[in-house]
C-alpha atoms as a PDB file:
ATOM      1  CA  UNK A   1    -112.927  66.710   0.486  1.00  0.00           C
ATOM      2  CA  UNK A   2    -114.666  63.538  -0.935  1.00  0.00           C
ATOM      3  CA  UNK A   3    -113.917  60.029  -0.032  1.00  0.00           C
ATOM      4  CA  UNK A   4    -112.395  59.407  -3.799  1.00  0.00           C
ATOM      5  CA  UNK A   5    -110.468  62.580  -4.124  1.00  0.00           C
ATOM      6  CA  UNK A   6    -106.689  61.938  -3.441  1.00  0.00           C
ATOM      7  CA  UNK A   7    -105.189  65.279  -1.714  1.00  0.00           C
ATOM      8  CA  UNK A   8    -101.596  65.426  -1.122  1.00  0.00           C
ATOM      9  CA  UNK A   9    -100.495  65.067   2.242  1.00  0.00           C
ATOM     10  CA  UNK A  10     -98.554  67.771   4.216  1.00  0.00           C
ATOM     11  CA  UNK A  11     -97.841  68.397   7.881  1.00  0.00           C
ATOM     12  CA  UNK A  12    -101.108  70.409   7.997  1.00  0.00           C
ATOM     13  CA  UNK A  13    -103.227  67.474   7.141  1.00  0.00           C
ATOM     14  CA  UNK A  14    -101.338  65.463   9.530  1.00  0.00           C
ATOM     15  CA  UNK A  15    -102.000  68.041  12.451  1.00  0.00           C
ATOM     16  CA  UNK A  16    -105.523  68.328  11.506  1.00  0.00           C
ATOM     17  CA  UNK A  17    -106.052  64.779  11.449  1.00  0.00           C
ATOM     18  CA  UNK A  18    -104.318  64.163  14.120  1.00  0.00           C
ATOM     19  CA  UNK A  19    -106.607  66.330  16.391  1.00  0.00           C
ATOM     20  CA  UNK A  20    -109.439  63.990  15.227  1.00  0.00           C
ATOM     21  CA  UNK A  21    -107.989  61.706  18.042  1.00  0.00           C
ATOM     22  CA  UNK A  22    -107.778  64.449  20.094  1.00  0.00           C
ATOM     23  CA  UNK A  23    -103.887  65.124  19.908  1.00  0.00           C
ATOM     24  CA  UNK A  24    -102.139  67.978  19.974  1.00  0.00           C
ATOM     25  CA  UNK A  25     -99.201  67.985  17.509  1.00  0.00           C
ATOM     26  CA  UNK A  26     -96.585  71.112  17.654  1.00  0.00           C
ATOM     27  CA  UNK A  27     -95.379  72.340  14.518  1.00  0.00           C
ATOM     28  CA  UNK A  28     -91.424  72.420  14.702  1.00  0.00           C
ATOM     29  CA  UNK A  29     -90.444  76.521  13.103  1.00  0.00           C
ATOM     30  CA  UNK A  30     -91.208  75.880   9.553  1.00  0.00           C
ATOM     31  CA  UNK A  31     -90.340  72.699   8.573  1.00  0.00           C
ATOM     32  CA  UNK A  32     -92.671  69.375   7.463  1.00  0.00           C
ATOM     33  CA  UNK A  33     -92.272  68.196  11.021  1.00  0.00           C
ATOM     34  CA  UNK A  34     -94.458  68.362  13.984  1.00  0.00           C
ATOM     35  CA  UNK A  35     -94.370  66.582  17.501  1.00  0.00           C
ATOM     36  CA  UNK A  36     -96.563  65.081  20.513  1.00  0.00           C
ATOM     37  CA  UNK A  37     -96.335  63.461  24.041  1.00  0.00           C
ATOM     38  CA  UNK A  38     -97.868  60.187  23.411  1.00  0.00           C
ATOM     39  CA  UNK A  39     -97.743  57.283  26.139  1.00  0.00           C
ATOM     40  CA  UNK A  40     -95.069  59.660  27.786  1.00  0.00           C
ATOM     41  CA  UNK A  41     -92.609  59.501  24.615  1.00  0.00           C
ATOM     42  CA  UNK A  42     -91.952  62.319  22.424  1.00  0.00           C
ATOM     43  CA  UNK A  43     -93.400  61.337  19.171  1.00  0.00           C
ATOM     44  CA  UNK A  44     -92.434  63.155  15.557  1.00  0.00           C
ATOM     45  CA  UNK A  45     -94.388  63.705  12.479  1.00  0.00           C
ATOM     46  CA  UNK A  46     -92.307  64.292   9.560  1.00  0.00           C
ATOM     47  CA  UNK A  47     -93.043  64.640   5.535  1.00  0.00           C
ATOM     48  CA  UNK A  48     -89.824  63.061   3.899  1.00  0.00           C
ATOM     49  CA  UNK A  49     -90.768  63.447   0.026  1.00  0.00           C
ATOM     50  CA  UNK A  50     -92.829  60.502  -0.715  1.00  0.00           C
ATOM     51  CA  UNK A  51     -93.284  59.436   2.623  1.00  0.00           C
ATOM     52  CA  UNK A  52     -94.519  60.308   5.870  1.00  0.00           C
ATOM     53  CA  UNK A  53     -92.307  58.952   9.118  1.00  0.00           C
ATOM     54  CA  UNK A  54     -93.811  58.332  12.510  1.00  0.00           C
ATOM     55  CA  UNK A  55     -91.047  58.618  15.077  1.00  0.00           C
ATOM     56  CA  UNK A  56     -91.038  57.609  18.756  1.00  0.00           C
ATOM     57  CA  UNK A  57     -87.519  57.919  21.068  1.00  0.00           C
ATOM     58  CA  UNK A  58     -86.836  56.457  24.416  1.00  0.00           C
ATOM     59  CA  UNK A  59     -83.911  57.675  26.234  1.00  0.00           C
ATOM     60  CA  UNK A  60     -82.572  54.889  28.301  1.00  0.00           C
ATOM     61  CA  UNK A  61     -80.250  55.226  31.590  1.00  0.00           C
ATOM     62  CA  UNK A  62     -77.388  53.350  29.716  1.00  0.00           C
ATOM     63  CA  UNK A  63     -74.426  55.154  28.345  1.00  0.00           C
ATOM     64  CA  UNK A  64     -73.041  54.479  25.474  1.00  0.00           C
ATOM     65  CA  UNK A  65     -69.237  53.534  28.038  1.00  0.00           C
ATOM     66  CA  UNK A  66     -71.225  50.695  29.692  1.00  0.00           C
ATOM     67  CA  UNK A  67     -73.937  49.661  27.415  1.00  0.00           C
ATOM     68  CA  UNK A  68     -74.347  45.617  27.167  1.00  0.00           C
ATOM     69  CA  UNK A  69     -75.616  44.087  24.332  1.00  0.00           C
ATOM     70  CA  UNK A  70     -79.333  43.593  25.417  1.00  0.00           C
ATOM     71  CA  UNK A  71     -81.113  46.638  23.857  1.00  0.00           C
ATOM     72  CA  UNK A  72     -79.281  45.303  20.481  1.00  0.00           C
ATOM     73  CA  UNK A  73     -80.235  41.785  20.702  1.00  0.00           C
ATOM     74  CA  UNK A  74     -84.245  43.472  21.579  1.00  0.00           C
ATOM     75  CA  UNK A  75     -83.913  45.178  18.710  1.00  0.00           C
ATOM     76  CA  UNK A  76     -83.140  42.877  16.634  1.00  0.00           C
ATOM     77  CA  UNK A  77     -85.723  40.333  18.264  1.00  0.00           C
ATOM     78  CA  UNK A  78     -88.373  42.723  17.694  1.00  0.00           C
ATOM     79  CA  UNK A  79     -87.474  43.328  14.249  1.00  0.00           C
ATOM     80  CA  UNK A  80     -88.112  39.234  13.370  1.00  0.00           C
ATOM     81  CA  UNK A  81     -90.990  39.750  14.051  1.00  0.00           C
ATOM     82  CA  UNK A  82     -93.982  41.728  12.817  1.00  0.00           C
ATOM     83  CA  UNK A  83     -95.455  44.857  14.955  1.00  0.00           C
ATOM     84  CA  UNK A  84     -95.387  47.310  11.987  1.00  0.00           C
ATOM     85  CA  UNK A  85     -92.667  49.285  13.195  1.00  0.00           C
ATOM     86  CA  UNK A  86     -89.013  49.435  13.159  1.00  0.00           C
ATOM     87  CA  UNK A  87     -86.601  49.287  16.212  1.00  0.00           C
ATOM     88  CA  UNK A  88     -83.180  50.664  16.497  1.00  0.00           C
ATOM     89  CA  UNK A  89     -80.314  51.712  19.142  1.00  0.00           C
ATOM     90  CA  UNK A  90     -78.553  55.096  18.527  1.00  0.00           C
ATOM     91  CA  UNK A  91     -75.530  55.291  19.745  1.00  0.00           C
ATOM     92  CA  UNK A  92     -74.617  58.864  19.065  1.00  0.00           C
ATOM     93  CA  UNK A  93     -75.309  60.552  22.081  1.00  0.00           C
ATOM     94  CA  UNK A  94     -74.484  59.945  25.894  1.00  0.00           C
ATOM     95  CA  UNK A  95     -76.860  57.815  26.429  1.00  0.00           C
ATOM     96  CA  UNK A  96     -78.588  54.881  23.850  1.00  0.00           C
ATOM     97  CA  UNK A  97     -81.591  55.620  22.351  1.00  0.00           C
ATOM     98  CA  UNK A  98     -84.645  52.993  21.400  1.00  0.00           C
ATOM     99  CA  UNK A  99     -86.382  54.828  18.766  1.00  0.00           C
ATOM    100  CA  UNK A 100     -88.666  52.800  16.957  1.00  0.00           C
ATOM    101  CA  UNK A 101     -90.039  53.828  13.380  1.00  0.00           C
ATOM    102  CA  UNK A 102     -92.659  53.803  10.701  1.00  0.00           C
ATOM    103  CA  UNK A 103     -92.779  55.061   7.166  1.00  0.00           C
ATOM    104  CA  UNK A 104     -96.085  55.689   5.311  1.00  0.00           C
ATOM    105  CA  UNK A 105     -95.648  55.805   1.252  1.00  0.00           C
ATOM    106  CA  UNK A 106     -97.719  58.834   0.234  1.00  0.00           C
ATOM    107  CA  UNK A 107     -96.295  59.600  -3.466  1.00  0.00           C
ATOM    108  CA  UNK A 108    -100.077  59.406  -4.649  1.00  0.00           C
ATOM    109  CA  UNK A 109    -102.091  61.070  -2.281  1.00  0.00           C
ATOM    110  CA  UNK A 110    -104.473  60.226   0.272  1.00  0.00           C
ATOM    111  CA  UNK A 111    -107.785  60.583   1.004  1.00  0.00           C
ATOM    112  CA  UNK A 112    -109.221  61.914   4.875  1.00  0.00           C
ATOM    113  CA  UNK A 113    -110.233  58.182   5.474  1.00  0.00           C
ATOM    114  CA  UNK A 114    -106.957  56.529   3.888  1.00  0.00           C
ATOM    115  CA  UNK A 115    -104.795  59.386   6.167  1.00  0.00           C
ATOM    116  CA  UNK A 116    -106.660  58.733   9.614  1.00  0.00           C
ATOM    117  CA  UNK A 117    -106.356  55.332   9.296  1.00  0.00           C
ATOM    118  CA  UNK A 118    -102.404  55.679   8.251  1.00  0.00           C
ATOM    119  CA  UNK A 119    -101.574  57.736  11.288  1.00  0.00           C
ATOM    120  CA  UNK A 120    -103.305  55.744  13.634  1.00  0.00           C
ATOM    121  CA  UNK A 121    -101.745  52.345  12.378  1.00  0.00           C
ATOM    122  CA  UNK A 122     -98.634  53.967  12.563  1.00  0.00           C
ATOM    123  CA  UNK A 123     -98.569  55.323  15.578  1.00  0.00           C
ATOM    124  CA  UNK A 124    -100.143  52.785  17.359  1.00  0.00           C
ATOM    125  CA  UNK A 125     -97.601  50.641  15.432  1.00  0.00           C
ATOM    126  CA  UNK A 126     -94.729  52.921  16.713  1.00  0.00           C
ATOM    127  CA  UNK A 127     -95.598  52.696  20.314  1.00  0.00           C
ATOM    128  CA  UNK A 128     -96.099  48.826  20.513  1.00  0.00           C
ATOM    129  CA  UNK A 129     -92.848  48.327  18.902  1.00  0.00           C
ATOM    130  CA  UNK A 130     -91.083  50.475  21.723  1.00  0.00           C
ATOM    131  CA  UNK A 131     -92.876  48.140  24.331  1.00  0.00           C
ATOM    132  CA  UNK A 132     -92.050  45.001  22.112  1.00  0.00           C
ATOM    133  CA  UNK A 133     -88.577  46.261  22.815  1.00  0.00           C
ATOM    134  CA  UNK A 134     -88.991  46.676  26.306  1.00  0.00           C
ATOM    135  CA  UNK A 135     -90.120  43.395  26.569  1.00  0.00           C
ATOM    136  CA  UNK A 136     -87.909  41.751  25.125  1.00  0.00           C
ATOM    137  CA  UNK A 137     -84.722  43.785  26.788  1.00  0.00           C
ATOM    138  CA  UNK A 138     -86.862  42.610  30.325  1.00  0.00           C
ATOM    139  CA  UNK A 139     -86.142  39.135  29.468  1.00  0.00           C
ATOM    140  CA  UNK A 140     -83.062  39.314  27.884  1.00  0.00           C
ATOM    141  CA  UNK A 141     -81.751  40.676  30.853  1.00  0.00           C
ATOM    142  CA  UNK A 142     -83.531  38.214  33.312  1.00  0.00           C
ATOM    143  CA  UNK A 143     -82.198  35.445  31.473  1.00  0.00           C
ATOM    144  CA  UNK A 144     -78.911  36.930  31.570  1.00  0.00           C
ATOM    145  CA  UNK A 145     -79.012  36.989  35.264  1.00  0.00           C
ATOM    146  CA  UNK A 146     -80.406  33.596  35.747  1.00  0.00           C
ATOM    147  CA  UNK A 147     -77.100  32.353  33.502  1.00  0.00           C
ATOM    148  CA  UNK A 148     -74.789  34.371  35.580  1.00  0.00           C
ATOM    149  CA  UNK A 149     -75.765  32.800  38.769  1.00  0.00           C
ATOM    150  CA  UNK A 150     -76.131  29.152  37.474  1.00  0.00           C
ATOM    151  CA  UNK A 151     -72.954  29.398  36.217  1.00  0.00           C
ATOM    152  CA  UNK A 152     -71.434  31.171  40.035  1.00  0.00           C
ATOM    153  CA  UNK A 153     -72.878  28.334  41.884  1.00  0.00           C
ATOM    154  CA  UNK A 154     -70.939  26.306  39.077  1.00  0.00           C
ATOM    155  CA  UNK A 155     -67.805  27.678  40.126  1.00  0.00           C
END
């Protein structure tokens, strides 16, 4: 395909471009959706109409019966500012979730060049949001503990 010819984009061309960077992406049955082990996180590929969404999920030890504020309050820090990626706790299963989240508009078309470099923004986008949110969780948490005890030697 030529540099100037806009092809749409389907889970095919994803997979194909995606083993450009040498990574393997498994097609999920016969849906738009495919998936990888990236960084040691399940990663998913999916075609949502006019967009393509890069998807990374962490499962963390906390469940949802004793889960403190500080994944939130990462979230939410990480989301002021800009790593190209969305961050967000889901509480709907036992345990919380940090999935963090790109979409890619694709309505027009893309080009090979215009789709590599899409897919490797957003994934590298994707997994520096999910250690932004580590991060950030880390010092939430240590300044949590260093308010604790001030305020116990306090008492």
């Amino acid at each position: 395909m030529s540099n100037t010819t806009l092809a749409p984009v389907t889970i095919d061309r994803i997979v194909d471009v995606m083993q450009g960077f040498d990574v393997e992406l498994e097609r999920v049955g016969e849906d738009e959706v495919a998936t990888a082990n990236l960084n040691g996180l399940p990663v998913t590929f999916a075609m949502l109409g006019s967009v393509f969404i890069v998807r990374a999920d962490t499962v963390t030890d906390q469940t949802i019966a004793d889960a403190d504020p500080t994944l939130y309050l990462a979230a939410n820090q990480v989301n002021s500012v800009s790593f190209g990626a969305r961050a967000t706790i889901v509480d709907r299963a036992e345990n919380l979730i940090v999935r963090t989240e790109r979409d890619v508009a694709i309505a027009a078309g893309m080009n090979d060049e215009q789709l590599a470099a899409s897919l490797r923004s957003a994934v590298d986008a994707v997994l520096a949001t999910q250690d932004g949110v580590k991060a950030a969780a880390d010092d939430l948490a240590e300044l949590r503990a260093q308010v604790e005890k001030e305020l116990g030697e306090q008492s």
